[in-house]
C-alpha atoms as a PDB file:
ATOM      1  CA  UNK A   1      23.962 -52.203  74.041  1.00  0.00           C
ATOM      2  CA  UNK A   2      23.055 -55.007  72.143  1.00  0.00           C
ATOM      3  CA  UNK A   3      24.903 -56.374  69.081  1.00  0.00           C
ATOM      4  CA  UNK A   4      22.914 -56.424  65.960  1.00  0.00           C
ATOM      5  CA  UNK A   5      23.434 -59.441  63.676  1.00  0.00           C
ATOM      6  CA  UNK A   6      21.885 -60.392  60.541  1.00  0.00           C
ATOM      7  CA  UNK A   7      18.770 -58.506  59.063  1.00  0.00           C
ATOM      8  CA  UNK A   8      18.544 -56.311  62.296  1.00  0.00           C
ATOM      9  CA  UNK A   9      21.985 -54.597  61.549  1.00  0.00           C
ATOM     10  CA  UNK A  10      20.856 -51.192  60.059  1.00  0.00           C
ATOM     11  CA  UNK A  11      23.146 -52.288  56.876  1.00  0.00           C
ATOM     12  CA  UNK A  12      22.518 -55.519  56.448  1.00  0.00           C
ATOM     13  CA  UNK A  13      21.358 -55.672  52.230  1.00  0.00           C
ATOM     14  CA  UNK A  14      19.902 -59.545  53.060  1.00  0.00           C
ATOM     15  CA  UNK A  15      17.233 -61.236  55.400  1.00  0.00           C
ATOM     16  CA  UNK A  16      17.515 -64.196  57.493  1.00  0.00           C
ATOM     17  CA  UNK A  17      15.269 -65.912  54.997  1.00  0.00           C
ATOM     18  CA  UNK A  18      17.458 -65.171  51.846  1.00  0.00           C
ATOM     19  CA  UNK A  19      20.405 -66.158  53.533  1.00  0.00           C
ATOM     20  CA  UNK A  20      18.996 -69.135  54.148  1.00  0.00           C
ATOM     21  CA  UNK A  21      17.712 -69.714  50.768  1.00  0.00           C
ATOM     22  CA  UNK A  22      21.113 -69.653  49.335  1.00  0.00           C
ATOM     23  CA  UNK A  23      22.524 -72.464  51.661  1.00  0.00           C
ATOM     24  CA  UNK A  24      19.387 -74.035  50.682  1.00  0.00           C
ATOM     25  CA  UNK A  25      20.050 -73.699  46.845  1.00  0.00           C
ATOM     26  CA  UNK A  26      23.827 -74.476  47.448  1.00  0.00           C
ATOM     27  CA  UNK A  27      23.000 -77.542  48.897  1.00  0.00           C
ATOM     28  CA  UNK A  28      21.047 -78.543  46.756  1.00  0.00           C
ATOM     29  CA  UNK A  29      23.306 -78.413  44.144  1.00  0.00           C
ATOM     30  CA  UNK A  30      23.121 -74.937  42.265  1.00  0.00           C
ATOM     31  CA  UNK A  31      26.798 -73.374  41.851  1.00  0.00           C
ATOM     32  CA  UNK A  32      25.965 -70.282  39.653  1.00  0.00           C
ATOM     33  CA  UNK A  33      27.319 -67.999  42.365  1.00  0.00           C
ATOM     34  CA  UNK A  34      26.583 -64.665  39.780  1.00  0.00           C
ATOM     35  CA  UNK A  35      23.200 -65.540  39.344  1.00  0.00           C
ATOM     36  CA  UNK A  36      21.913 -66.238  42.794  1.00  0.00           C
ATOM     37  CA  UNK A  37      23.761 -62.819  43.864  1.00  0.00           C
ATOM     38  CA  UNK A  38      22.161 -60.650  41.121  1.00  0.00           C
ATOM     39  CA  UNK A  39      18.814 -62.431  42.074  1.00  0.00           C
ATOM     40  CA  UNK A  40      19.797 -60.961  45.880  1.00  0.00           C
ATOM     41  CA  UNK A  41      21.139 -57.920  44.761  1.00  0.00           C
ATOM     42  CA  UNK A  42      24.230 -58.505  46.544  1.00  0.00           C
ATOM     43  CA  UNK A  43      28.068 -59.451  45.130  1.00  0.00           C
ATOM     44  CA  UNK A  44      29.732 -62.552  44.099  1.00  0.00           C
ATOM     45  CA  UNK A  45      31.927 -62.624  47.210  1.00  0.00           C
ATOM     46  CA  UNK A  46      29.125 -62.188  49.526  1.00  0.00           C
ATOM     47  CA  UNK A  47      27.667 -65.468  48.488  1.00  0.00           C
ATOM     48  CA  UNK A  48      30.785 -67.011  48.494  1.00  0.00           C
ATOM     49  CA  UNK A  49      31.157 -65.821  52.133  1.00  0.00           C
ATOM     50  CA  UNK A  50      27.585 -66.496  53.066  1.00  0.00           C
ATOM     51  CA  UNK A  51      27.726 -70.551  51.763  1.00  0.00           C
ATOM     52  CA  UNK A  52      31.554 -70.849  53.423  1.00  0.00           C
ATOM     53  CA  UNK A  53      30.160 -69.716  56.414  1.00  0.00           C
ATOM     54  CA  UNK A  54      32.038 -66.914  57.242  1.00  0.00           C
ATOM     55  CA  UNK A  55      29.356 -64.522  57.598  1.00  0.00           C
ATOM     56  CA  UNK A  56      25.811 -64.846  59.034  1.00  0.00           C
ATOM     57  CA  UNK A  57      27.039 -66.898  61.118  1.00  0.00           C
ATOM     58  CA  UNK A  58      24.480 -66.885  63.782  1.00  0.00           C
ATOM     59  CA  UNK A  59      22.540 -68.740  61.505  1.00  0.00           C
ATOM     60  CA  UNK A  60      24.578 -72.236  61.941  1.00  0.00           C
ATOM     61  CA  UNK A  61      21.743 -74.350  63.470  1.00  0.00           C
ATOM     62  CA  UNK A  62      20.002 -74.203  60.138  1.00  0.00           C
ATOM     63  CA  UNK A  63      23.128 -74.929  57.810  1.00  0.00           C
ATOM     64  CA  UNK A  64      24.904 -78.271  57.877  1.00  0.00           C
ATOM     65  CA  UNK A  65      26.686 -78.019  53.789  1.00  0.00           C
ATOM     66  CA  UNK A  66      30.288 -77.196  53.083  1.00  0.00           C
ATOM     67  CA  UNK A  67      31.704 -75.961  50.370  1.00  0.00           C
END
């Protein structure tokens, strides 16, 4: 059985695509964490986790920030 990862898992709340987006906007310099998770409809802490790369982390090839 395979493992499901990102947008495939049947509870994942985010696409590949958003996820990406927020690196994106992190990177670029936004740091209003609230308002880029309400705009997701996901928590505070997720984005946190998302941009510190400690989840969706199958996605590395695309992301080269830090926090």
């Amino acid at each position: 059985m395979p493992i499901l990862r990102g947008q495939s898992h049947p509870s994942a709340k985010l696409t590949d695509e958003q996820v990406l987006t927020i690196r994106k906007l992190w990177a670029m310099g936004h740091r209003n964490i609230r308002v880029i998770a309400r705009n997701n409809k996901v928590s505070p802490a997720n984005v946190i986790k998302i941009v510190k790369m400690q989840t969706w982390q199958h996605l590395n090839e695309f992301w080269s920030g830090s926090i």
